[in-house]
Protein backbone atom coordinates (compact mmCIF):
# COMPACT_ATOMS: atom_id res chain seq x y z
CA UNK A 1 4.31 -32.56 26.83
CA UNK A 2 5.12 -29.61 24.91
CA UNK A 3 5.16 -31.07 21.64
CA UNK A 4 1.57 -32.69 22.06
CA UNK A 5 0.32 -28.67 23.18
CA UNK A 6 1.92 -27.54 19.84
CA UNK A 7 0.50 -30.92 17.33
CA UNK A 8 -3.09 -29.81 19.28
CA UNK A 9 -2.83 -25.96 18.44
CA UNK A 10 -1.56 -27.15 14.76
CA UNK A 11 -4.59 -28.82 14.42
CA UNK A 12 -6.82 -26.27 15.29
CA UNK A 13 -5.18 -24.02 12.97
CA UNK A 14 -5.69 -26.53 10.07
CA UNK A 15 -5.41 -23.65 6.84
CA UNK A 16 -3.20 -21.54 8.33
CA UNK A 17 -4.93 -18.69 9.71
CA UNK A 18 -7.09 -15.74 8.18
CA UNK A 19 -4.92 -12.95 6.87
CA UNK A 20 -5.89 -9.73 7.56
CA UNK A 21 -4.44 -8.20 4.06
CA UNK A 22 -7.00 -10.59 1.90
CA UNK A 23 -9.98 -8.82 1.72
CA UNK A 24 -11.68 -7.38 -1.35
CA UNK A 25 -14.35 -3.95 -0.96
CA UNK A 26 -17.22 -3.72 -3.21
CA UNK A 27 -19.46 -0.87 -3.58
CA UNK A 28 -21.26 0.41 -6.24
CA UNK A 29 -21.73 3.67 -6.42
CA UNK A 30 -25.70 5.32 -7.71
CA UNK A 31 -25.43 5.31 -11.21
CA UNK A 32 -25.23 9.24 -11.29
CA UNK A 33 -22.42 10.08 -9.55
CA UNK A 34 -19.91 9.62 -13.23
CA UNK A 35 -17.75 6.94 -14.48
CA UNK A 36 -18.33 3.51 -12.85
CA UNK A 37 -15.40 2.82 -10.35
CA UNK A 38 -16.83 -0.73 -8.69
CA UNK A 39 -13.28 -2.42 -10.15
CA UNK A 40 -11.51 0.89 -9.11
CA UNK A 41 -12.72 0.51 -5.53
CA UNK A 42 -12.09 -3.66 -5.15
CA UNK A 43 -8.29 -3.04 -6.00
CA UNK A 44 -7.32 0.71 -4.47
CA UNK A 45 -9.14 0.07 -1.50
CA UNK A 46 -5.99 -0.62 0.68
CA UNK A 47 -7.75 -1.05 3.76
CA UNK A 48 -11.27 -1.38 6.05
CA UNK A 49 -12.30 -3.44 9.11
CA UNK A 50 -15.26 -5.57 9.12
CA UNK A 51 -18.11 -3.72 10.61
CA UNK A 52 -18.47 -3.33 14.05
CA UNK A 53 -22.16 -4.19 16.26
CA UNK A 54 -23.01 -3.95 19.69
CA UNK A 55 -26.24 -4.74 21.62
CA UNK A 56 -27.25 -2.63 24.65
CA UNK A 57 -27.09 -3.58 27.84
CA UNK A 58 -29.96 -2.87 30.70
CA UNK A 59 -28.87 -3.05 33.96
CA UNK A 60 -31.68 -3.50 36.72
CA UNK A 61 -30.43 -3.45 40.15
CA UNK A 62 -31.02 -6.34 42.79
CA UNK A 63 -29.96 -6.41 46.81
CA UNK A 64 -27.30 -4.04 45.84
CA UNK A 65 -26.00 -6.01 43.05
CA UNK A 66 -26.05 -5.08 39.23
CA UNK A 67 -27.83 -7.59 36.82
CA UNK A 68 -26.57 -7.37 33.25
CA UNK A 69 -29.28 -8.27 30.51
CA UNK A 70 -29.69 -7.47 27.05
CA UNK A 71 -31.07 -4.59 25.87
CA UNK A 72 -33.48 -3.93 22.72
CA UNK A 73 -31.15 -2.21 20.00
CA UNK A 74 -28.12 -2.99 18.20
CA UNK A 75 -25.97 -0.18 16.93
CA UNK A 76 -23.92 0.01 14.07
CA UNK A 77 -20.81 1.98 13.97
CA UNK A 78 -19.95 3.61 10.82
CA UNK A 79 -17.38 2.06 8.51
CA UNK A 80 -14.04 3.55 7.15
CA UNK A 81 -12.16 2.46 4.26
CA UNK A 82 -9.01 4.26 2.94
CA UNK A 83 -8.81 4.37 -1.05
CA UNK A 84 -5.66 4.81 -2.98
CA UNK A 85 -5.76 7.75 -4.88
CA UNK A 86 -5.07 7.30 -8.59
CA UNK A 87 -6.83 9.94 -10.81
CA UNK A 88 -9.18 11.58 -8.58
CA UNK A 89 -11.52 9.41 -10.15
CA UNK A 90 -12.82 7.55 -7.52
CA UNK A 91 -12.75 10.42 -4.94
CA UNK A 92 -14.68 12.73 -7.48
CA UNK A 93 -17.48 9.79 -7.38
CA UNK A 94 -17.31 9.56 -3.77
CA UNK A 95 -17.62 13.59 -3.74
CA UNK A 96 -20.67 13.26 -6.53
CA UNK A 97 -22.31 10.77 -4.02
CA UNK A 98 -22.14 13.22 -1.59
CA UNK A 99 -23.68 16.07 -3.68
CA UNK A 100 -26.86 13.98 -4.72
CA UNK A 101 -27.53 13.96 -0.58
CA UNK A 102 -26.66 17.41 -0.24
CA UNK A 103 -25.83 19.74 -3.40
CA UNK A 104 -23.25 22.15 -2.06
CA UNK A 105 -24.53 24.90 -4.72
CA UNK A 106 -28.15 24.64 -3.59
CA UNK A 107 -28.09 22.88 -0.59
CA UNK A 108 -30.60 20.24 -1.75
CA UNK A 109 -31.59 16.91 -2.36
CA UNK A 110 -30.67 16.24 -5.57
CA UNK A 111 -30.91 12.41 -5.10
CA UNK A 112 -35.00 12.67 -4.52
CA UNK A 113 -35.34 10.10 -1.46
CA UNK A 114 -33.20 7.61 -0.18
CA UNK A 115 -33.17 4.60 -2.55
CA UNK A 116 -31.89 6.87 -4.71
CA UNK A 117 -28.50 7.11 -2.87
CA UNK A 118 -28.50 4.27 -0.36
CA UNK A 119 -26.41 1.56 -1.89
CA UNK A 120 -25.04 -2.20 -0.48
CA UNK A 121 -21.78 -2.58 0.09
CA UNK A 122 -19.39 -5.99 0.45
CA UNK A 123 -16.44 -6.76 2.20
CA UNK A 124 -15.03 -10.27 1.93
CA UNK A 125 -12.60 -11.80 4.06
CA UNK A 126 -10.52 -14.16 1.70
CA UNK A 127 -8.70 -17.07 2.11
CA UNK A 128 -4.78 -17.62 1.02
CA UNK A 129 -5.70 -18.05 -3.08
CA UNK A 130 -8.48 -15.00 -2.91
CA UNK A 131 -11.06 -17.25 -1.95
CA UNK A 132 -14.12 -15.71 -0.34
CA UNK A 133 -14.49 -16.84 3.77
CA UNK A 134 -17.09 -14.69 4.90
CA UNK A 135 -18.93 -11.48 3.30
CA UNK A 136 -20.46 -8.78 4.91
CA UNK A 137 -23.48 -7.06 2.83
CA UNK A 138 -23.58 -3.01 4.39
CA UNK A 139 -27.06 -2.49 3.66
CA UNK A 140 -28.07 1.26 3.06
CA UNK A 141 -24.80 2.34 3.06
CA UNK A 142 -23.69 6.00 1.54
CA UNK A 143 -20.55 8.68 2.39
CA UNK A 144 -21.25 10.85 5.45
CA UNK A 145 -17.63 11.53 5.46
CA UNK A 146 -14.94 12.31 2.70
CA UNK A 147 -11.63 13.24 5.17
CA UNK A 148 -9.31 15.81 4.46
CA UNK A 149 -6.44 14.65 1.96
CA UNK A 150 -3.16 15.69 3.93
CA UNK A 151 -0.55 17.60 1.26
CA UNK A 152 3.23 18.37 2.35
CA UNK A 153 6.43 18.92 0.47
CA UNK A 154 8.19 15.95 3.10
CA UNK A 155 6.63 12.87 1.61
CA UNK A 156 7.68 12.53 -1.75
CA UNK A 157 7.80 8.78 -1.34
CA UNK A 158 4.33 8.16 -0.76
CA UNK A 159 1.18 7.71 -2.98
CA UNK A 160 -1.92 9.71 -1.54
CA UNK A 161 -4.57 7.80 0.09
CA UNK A 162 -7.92 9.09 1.02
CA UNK A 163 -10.27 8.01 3.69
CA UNK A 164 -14.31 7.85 3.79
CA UNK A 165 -17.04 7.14 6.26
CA UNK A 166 -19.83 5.01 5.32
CA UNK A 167 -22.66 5.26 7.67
CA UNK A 168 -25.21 2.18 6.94
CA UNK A 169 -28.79 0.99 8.51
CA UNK A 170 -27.50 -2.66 9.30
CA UNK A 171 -25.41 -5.85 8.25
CA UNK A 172 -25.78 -8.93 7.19
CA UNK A 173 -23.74 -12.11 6.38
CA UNK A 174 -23.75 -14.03 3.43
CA UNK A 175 -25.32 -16.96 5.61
CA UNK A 176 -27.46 -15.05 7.74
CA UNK A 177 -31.29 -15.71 7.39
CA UNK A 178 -34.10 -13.87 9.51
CA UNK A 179 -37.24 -15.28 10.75
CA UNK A 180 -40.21 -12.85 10.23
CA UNK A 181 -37.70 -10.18 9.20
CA UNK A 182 -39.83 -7.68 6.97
CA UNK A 183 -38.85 -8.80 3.05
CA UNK A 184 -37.23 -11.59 3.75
């Protein structure tokens, strides 16, 4: 009896399972923000999550019981990745980004509007020989947070890793098509 419950899950689990340390980040940063770091980003990005959605709820109330439906909106949350540091050079792009939104000299919009700054970003989920399973196009994505890069004299084994926030307007899926979605 046992065996046959292992055979079935071994068949269900026919390549092996998805690892969650093959992934590849791509984002390419507005073309003024200095020296183009797309390859940069796909291999010092050491790690992300795929993005996270929820759709409200609306409760209505009926003979003292709650009814759950759907609501109207989706939310996105923001997305995190954390970036190896090398040379500065991709955090000084990421910091660039962040001055075409909001100079910090002038305090304005250096970037004009927001196609000027919005970008798409990727993340793919890949198989076992850095195949690509499923991407995830960030659409109108751009850095509403740069965190703090933590310096002490006790780790003097460790390379310096930085983390941003990338806030975006939705997600899509490489498979995904809308019906009577505007553009599409």
């Amino acid at each position: 009896m046992a065996n046959s419950m292992i055979d079935s899950f071994k068949t269900q689990l026919q390549s092996g399972g998805v690892r969650s340390n093959q992934f590849r980040v791509d984002i390419s940063l507005p073309s003024n923000t200095g020296p183009d770091v797309t390859e940069k980003i796909q291999y010092l990005c050491s790690s992300t999550t795929l993005p996270k959605q929820t759709i409200g709820t609306t409760e209505v109330a009926f003979r003292g019981r709650k009814l759950q439906l759907a609501g109207d909106s989706r939310t996105y949350e923001p997305w995190d990745i954390t970036v190896v540091q090398d040379s500065f050079d991709v955090y000084d792009s990421f910091e660039a980004w962040q001055n075409l939104i909001n100079d910090t000299l002038s305090n304005k919009i250096v970037a004009g509007n927001a196609d000027n700054y919005k970008v798409d970003a990727l993340v793919t989920q890949l198989d076992r020989d850095g195949d690509p399973i499923k991407t995830f196009i960030l659409h109108g994505c751009f850095p509403s947070d740069i965190a703090a890069i933590d310096l002490s004299m006790d780790t003097d084994d460790e390379v310096q890793t930085f983390d941003v926030t990338l806030t975006y307007d939705y997600f899509t899926t490489a498979s995904q098509t809308y019906v009577g979605w505007p553009g599409v």
